[in-house]
Protein backbone atom coordinates (compact mmCIF):
# COMPACT_ATOMS: atom_id res chain seq x y z
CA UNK A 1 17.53 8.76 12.48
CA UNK A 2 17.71 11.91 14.38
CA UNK A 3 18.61 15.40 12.76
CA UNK A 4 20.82 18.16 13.86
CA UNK A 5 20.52 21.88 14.01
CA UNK A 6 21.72 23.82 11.70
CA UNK A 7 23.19 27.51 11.23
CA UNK A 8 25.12 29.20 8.94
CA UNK A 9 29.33 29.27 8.65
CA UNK A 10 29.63 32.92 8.31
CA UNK A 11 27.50 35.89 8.84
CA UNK A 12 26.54 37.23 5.13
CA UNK A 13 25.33 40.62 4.42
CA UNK A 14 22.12 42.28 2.22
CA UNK A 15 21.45 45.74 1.27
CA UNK A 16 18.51 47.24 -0.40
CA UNK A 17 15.28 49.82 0.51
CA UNK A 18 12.58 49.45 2.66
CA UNK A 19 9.11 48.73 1.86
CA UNK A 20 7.38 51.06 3.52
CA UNK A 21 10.17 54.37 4.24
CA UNK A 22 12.14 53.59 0.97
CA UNK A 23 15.19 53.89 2.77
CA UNK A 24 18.05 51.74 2.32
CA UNK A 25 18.18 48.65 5.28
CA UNK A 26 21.55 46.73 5.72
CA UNK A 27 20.56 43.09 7.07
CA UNK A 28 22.84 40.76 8.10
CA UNK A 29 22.07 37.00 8.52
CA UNK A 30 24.64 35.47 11.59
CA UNK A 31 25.45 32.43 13.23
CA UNK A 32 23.61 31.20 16.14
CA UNK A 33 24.25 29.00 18.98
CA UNK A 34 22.05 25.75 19.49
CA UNK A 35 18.45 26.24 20.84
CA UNK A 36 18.66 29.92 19.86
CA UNK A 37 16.39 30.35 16.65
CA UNK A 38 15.63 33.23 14.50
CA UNK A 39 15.57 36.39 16.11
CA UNK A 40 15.95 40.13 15.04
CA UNK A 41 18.53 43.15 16.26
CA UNK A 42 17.61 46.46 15.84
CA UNK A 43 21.79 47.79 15.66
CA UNK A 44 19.64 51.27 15.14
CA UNK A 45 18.68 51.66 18.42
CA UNK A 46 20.45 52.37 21.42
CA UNK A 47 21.33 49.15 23.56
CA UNK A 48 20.45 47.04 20.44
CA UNK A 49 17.33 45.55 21.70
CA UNK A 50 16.33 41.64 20.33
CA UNK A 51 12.99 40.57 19.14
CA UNK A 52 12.22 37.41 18.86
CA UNK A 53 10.63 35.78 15.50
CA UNK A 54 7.34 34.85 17.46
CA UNK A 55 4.07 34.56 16.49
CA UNK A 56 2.77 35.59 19.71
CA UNK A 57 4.06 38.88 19.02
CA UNK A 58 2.42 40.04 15.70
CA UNK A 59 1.06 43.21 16.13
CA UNK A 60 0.10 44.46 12.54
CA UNK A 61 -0.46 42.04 9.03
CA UNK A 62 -1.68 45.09 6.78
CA UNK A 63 1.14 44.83 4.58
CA UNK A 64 3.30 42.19 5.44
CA UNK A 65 3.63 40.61 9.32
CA UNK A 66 4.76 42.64 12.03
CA UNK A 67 6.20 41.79 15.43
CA UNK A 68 6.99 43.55 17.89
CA UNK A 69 7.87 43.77 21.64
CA UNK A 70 9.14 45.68 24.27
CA UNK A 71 7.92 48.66 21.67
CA UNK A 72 10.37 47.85 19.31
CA UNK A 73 8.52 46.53 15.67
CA UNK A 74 10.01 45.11 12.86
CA UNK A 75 7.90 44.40 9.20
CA UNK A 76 7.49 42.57 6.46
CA UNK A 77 9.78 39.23 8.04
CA UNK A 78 7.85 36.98 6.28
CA UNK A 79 10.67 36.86 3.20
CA UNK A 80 13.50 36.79 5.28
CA UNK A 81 12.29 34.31 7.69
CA UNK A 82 10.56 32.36 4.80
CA UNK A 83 14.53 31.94 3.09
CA UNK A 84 15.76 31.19 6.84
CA UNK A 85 13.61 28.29 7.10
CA UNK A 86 13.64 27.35 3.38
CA UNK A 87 17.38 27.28 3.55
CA UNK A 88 16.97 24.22 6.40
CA UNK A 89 18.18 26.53 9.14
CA UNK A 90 17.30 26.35 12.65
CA UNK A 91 19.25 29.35 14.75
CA UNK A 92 20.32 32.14 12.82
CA UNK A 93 20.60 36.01 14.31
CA UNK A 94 19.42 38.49 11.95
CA UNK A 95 20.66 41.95 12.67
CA UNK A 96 19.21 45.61 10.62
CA UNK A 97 19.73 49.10 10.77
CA UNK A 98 16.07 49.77 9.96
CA UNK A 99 12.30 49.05 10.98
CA UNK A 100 11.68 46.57 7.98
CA UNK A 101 13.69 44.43 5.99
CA UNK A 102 14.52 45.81 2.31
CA UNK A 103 12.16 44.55 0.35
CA UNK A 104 14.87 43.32 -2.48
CA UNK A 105 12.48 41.93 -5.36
CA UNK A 106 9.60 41.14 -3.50
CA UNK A 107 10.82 37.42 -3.62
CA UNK A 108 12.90 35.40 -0.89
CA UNK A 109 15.34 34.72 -4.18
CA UNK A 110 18.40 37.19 -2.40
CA UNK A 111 18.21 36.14 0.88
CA UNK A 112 18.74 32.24 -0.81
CA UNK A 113 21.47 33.51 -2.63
CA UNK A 114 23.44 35.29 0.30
CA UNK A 115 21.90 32.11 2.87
CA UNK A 116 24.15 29.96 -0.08
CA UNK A 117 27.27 32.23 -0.46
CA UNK A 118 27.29 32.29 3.50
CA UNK A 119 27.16 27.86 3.77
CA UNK A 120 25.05 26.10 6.14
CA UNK A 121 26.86 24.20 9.28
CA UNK A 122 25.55 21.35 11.14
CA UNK A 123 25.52 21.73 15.07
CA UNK A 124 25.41 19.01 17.89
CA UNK A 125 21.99 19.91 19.41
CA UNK A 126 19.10 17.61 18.35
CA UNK A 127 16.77 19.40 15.59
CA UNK A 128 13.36 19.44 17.54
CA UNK A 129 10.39 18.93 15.84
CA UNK A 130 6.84 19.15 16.38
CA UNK A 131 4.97 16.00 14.87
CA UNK A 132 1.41 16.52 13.71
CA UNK A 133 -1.09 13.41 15.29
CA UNK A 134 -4.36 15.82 14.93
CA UNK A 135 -5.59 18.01 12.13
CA UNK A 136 -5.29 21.47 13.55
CA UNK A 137 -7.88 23.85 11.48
CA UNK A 138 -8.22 27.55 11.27
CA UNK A 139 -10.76 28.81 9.36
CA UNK A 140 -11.73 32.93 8.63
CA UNK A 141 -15.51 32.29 6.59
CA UNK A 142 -15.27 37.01 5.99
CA UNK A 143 -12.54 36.15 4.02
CA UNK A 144 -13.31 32.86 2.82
CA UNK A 145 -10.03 31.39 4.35
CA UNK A 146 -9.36 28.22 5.50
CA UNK A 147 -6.05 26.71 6.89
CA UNK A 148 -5.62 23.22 8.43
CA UNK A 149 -2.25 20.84 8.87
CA UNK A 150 -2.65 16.98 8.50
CA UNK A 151 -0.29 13.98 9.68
CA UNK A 152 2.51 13.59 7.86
CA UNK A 153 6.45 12.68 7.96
CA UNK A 154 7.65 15.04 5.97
CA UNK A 155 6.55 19.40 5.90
CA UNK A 156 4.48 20.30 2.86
CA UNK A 157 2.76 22.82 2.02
CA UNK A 158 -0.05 22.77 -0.67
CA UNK A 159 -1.49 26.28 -1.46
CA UNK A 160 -5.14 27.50 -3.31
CA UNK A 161 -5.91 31.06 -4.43
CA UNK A 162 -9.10 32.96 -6.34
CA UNK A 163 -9.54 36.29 -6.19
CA UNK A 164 -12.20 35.69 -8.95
CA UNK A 165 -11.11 37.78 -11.66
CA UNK A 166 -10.43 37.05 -15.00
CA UNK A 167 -6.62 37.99 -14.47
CA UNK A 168 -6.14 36.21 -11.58
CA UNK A 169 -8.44 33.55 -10.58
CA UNK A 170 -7.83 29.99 -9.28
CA UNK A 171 -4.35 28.93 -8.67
CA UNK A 172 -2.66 26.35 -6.79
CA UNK A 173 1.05 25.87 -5.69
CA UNK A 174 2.48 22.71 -3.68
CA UNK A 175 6.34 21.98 -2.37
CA UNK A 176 6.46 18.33 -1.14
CA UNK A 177 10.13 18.65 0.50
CA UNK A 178 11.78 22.26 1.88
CA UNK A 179 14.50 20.84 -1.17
CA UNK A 180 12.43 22.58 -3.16
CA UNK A 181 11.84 25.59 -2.17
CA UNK A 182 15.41 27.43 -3.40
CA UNK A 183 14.73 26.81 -6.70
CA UNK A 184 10.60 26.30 -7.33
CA UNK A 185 9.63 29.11 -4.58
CA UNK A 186 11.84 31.47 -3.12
CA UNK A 187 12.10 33.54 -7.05
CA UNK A 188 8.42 33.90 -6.62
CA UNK A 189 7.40 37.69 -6.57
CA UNK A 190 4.38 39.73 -4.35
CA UNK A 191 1.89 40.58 -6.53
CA UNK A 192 -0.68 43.77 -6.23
CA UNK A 193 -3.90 44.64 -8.38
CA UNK A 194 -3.34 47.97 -9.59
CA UNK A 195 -6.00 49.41 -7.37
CA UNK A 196 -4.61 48.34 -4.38
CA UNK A 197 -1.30 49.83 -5.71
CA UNK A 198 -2.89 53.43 -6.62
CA UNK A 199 -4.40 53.61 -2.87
CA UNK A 200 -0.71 52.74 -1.38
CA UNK A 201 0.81 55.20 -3.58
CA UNK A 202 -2.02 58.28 -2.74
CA UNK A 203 -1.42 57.39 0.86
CA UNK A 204 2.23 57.38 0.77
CA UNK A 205 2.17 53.96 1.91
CA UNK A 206 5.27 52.16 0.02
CA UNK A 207 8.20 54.66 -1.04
CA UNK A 208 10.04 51.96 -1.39
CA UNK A 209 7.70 49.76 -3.79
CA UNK A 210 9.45 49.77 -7.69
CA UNK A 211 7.64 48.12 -10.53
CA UNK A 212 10.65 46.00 -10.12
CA UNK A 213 9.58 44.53 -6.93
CA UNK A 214 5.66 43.18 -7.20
CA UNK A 215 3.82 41.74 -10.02
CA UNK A 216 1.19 44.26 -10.92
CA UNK A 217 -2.21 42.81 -12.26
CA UNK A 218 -5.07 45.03 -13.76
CA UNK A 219 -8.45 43.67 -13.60
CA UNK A 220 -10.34 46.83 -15.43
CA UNK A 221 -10.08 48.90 -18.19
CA UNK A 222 -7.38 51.51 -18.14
CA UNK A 223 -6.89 54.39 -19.92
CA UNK A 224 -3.20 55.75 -21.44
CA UNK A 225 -2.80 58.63 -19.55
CA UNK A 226 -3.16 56.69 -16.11
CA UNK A 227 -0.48 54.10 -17.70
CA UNK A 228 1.78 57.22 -18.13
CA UNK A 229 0.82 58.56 -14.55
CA UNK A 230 2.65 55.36 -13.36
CA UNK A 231 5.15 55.45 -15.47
CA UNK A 232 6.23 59.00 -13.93
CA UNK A 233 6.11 57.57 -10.71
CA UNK A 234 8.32 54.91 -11.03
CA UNK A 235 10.70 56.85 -13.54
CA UNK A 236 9.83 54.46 -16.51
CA UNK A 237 9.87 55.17 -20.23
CA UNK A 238 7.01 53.67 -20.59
CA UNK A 239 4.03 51.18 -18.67
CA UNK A 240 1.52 49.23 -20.71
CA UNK A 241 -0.65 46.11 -19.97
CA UNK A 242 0.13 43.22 -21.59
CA UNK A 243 -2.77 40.25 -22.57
CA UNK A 244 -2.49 38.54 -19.36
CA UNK A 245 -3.75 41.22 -17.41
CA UNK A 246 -0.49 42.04 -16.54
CA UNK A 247 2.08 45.63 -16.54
CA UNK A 248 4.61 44.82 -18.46
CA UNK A 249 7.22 45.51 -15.18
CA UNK A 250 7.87 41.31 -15.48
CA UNK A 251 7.73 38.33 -16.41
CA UNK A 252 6.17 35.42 -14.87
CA UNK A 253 8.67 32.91 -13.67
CA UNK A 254 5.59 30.47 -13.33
CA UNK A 255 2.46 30.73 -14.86
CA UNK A 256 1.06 30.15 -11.07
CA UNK A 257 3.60 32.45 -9.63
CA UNK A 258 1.45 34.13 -6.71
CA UNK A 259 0.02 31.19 -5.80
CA UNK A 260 3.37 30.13 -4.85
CA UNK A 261 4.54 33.45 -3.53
CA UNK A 262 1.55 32.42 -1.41
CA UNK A 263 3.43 29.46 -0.29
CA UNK A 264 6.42 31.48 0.36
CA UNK A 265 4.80 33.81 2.95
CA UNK A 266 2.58 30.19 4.59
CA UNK A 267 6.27 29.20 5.29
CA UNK A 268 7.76 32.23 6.71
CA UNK A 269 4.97 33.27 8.72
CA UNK A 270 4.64 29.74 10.08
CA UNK A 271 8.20 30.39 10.95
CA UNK A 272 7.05 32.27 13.89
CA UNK A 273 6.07 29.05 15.38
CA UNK A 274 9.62 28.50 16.87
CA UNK A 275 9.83 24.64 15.84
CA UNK A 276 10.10 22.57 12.62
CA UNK A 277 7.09 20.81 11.97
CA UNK A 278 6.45 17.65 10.46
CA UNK A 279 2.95 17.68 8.83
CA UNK A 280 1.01 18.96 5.74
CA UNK A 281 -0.13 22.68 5.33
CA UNK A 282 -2.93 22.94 3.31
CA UNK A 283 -4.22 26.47 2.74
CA UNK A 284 -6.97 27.97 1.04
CA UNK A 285 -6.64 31.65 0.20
CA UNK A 286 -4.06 32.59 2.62
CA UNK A 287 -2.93 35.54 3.86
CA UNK A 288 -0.45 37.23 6.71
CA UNK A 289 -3.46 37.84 9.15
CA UNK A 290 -4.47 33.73 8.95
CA UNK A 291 -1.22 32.28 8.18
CA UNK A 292 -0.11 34.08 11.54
CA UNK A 293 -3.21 33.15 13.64
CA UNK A 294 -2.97 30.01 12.37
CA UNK A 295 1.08 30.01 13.52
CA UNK A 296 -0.53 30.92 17.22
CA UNK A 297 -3.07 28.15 16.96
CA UNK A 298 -0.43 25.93 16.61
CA UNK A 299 1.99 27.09 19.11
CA UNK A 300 -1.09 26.77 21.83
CA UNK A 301 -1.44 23.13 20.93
CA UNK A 302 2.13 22.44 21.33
CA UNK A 303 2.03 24.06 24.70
CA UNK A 304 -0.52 21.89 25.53
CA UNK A 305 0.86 18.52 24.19
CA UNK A 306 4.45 19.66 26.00
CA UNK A 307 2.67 20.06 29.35
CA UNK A 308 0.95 17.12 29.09
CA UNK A 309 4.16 15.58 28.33
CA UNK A 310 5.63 17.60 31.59
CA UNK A 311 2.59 16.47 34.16
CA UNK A 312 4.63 15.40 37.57
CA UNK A 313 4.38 11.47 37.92
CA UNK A 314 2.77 10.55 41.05
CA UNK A 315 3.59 7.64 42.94
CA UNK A 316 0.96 6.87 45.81
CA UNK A 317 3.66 4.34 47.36
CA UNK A 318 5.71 7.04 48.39
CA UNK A 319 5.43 9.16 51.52
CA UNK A 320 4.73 12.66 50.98
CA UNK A 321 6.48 15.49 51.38
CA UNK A 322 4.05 16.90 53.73
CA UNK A 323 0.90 14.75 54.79
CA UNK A 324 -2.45 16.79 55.78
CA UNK A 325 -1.39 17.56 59.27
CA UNK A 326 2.03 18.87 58.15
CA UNK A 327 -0.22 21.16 55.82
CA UNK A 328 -2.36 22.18 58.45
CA UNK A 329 0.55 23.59 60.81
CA UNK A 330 1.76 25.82 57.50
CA UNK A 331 -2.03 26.82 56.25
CA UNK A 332 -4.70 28.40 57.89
CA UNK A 333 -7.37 27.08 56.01
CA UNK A 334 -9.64 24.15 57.82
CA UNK A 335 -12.49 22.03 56.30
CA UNK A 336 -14.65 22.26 53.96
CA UNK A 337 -12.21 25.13 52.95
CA UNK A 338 -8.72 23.37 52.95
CA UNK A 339 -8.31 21.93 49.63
CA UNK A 340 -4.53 20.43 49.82
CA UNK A 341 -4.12 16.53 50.60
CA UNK A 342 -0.56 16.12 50.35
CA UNK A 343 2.87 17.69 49.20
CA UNK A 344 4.66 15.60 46.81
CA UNK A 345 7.78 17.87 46.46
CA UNK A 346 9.29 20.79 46.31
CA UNK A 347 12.53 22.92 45.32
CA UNK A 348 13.68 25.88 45.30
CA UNK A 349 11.38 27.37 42.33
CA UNK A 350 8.75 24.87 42.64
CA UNK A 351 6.17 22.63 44.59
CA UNK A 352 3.53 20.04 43.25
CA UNK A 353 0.70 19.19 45.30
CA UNK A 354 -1.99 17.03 45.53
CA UNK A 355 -5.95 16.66 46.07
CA UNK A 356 -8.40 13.73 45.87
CA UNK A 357 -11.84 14.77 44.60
CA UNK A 358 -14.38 12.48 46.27
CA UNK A 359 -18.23 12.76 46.32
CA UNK A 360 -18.28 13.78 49.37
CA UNK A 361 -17.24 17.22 48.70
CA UNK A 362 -19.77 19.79 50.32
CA UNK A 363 -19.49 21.36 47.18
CA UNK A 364 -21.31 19.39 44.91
CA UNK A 365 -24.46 19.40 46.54
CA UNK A 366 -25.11 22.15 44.54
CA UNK A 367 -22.64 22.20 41.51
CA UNK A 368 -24.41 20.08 40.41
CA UNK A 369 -27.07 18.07 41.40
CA UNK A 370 -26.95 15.61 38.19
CA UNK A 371 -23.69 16.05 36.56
CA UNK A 372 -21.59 17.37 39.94
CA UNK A 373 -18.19 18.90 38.29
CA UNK A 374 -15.82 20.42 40.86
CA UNK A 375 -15.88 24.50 40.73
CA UNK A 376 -13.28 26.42 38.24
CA UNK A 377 -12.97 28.93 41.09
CA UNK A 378 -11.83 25.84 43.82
CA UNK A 379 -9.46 24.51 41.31
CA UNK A 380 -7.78 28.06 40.92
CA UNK A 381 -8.05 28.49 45.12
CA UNK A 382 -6.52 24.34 45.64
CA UNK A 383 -3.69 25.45 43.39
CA UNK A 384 -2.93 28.78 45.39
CA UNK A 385 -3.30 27.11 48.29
CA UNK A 386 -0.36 24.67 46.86
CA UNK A 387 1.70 27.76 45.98
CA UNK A 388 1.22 29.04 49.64
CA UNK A 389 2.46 26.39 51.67
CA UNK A 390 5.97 26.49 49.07
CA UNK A 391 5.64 30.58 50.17
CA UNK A 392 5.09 29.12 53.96
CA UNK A 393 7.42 26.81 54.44
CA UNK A 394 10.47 29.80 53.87
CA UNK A 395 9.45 31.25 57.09
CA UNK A 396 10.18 30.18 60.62
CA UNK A 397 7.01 30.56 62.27
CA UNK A 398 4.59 30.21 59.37
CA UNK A 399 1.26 29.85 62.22
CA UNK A 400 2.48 33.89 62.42
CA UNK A 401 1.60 34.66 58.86
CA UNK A 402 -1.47 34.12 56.02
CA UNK A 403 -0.98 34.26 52.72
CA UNK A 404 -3.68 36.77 50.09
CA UNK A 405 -4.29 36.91 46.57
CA UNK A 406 -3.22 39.33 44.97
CA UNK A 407 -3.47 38.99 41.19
CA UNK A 408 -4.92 35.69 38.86
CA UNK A 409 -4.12 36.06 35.43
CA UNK A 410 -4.40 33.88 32.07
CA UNK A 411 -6.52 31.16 33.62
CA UNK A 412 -7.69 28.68 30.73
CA UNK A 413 -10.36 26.07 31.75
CA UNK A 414 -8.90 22.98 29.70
CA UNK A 415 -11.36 19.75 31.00
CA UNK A 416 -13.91 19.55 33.60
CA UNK A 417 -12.92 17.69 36.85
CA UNK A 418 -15.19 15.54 38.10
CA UNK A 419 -15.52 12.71 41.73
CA UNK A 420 -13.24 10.24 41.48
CA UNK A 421 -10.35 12.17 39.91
CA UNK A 422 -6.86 13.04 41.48
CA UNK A 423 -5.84 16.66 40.95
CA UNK A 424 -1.73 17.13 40.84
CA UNK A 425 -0.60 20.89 41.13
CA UNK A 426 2.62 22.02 39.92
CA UNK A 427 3.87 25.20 40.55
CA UNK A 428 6.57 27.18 39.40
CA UNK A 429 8.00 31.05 40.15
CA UNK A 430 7.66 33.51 37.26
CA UNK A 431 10.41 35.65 39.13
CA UNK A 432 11.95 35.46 42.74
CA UNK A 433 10.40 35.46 45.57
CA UNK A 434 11.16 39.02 47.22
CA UNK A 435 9.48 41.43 49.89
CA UNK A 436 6.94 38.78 50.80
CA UNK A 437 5.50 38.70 47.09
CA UNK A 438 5.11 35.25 45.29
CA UNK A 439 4.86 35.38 41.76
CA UNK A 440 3.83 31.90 39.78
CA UNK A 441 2.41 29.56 37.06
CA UNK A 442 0.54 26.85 38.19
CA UNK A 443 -1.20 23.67 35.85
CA UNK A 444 -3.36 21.33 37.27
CA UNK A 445 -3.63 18.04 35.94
CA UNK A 446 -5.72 15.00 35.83
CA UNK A 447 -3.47 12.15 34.75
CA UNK A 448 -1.28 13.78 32.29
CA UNK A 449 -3.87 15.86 30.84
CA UNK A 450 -4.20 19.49 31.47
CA UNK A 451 -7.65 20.94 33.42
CA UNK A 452 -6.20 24.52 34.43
CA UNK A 453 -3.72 26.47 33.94
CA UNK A 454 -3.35 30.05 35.69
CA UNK A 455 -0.78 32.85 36.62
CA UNK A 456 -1.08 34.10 40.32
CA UNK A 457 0.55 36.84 42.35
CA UNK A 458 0.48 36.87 46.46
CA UNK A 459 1.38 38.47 49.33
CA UNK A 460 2.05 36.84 53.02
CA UNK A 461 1.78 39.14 55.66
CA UNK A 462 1.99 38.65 59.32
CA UNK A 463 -1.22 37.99 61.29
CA UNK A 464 -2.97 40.80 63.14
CA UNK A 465 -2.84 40.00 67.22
CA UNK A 466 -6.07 41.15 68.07
């Protein structure tokens, strides 16, 4: 039974100070149309720019996960977005006045609350998900890290820590069901060893961090006029550590509270993804920098499985588009150098093309003798070739012109092609065509898998009479 997309009835409102400028941030959690997502507004800034909630653009994890683009940032998400998709929410626009979202109680408990008060609507769209066949695995061996998803129906998340002290050493966390995560995970607090704290508070690094807001562990001895140093700083009567290892700011909700406040930043980061998933997190000493590289491992893979599920279905039946003389009136290129069989179709914004890859290519002669695998370099030149006859065929008298490179950029070498397979180009414009410029992504396939992929920018110009 399919789902639907959700988003919330009413826009709902949340004050409170910044992490890192201790200034007070209003955010504002709004409805969102279908297909839209989570995204940010900066209402600060002139024009009101938008950033998407994107794990291709995380620029800093020091402290919390960063994105930014177009040079506009925004930090520490993770809560926010972790209570977004906690919540069961798919499109939701979340507009600030600040930098950073307040940092409230260091929880995602607030934003659950106001996510609640607000109520939760049901759209018409089709929630899309992506299902996990392969175990996807990210692994960081500096910082002992490991990440990996498994098949499953359902999204879990099961969580490990050690930081192999006596105050805080092995721990482990695990939500079977998003249900669970209003009430077992979003109260769960950051947490700081008091060392850590002293450097961020000599450095001027958090003016808006309150003992109120992180669970504070101490892992050495400590004397009573440091305890009284902190107190002055955070304008308490008094600090003292009690037999847990622990300032007496709070209380533990759960004895294994960080490891699931762990869990609560897996889920937001992995947030950035831009889908739902259905499969099993399991994480080993997590953190923003892996749960986010992880979040971009993913999102490659489901690039790749959606343009293997978007490979152009060839028919050999059918008459093509243009056959090899038709492609030899628009190109200039002759044997061994003419790499294009046949034009399967084309529109407006895109062409897909075709070449069979015999043995009798001059080519593999010498790549290579034993194990002959068609050239990287050919496969990028067969594809541009593709996108110039669609840049050809616009003009009258394309014998007049020839078409140069000017640019190839993100090329990814996916599978090696080899005699005997069929090459299908599809090509598609990044931006319009203008001023004899041709800007486009091209994939070539073998079947339905992907071999290449690559970005590439040319120019036709008209012929030189000589």
């Amino acid at each position: 039974m399919s789902e639907k997309q959700k988003t919330l009835k009413e826009a709902v409102t949340i004050t409170g100070a910044g992490l890192h400028t201790g200034k007070e941030v209003t955010l504002t959690f709004k409805p969102a149309p279908e297909n839209h997502g989570f995204k940010f507004r900066r209402t600060d800034l002139p024009d009101q720019p938008v950033i998407d909630a994107d794990a291709d653009l995380v620029t800093d994890t020091s402290r919390g996960t960063t994105i930014e683009q177009k040079g506009v940032r925004i930090s520490t998400i993770e809560h926010a977005l972790a209570a977004l998709t906690g919540m069961d929410l798919d499109n939701v626009m979340i507009e600030l006045n600040a930098p950073e979202t307040p940092i409230l109680d260091g929880s995602s408990k607030f934003y659950t609350e106001a996510i609640r008060k607000a109520g939760i609507t049901e759209q018409d769209a089709e929630r899309i998900y992506f299902k996990v066949n392969d175990v996807l695995r990210f692994s960081d061996p500096v910082k002992k890290t490991e990440m990996l998803i498994l098949p499953d129906d359902t999204f879990k998340v099961s969580v490990m820590i050690d930081y192999e002290t006596r105050v805080l050493g092995t721990q482990n966390a695990h939500m079977s069901h998003l249900n669970e995560f209003e009430e077992e995970i979003s109260p769960c607090r950051t947490f700081v060893f008091l060392h850590e704290l002293e450097y961020l508070i000599q450095n001027d690094l958090i003016k808006g961090g309150d003992l109120s807001n992180a669970i504070v562990f101490v892992n050495r001895l400590i004397g009573q006029e440091e305890l009284d140093r902190l107190a002055t700083f955070f304008n308490k009567p008094r600090v003292e550590v009690l037999n847990e290892g622990i300032i007496n700011n709070l209380e533990l909700y759960f004895n294994n509270e960080p490891a699931r406040h762990k869990l609560l930043d897996v889920v937001g980061d992995l947030s950035l993804i831009g889908t739902r998933i259905k499969g099993h997190v399991i994480a080993s000493r997590p953190g923003h920098f892996a749960n986010t590289s992880f979040a971009r491992l993913i999102k490659q893979h489901i690039r790749k499985e959606t343009a293997q599920d978007q490979s152009p279905k060839y028919d050999p039946a059918k008459p093509p588009l243009y056959d090899i003389n038709e492609i030899k009136r628009l190109l200039p290129h002759r044997p061994p150098f003419l790499l294009v069989d046949k034009i399967l179709s084309m529109s407006e914004s895109d062409v897909v093309g075709l070449k069979n890859v015999t043995m009798n290519e001059g080519f593999f002669v010498g790549h290579f003798p034993d194990e002959p695998v068609m050239p990287g370099v050919l496969i990028i030149e067969a594809m541009a070739q593709t996108g110039g006859i669609f840049v050809l065929s616009s003009v009258p008298d394309p014998e007049n012109y020839i078409t140069y490179f000017m640019k190839i950029d993100n090329v990814r070498f996916r599978q090696k092609v080899v005699p005997g397979d069929t090459l299908i180009f599809h090509l598609e414009l990044l931006s319009p065509f203008r001023r004899g410029i041709s800007h486009m992504r091209g994939i070539a396939y073998v079947g339905n898998k992907v071999a290449v992929e690559a970005e590439l920018m040319a120019q036709i110009t008209k012929k030189t009479v000589s």
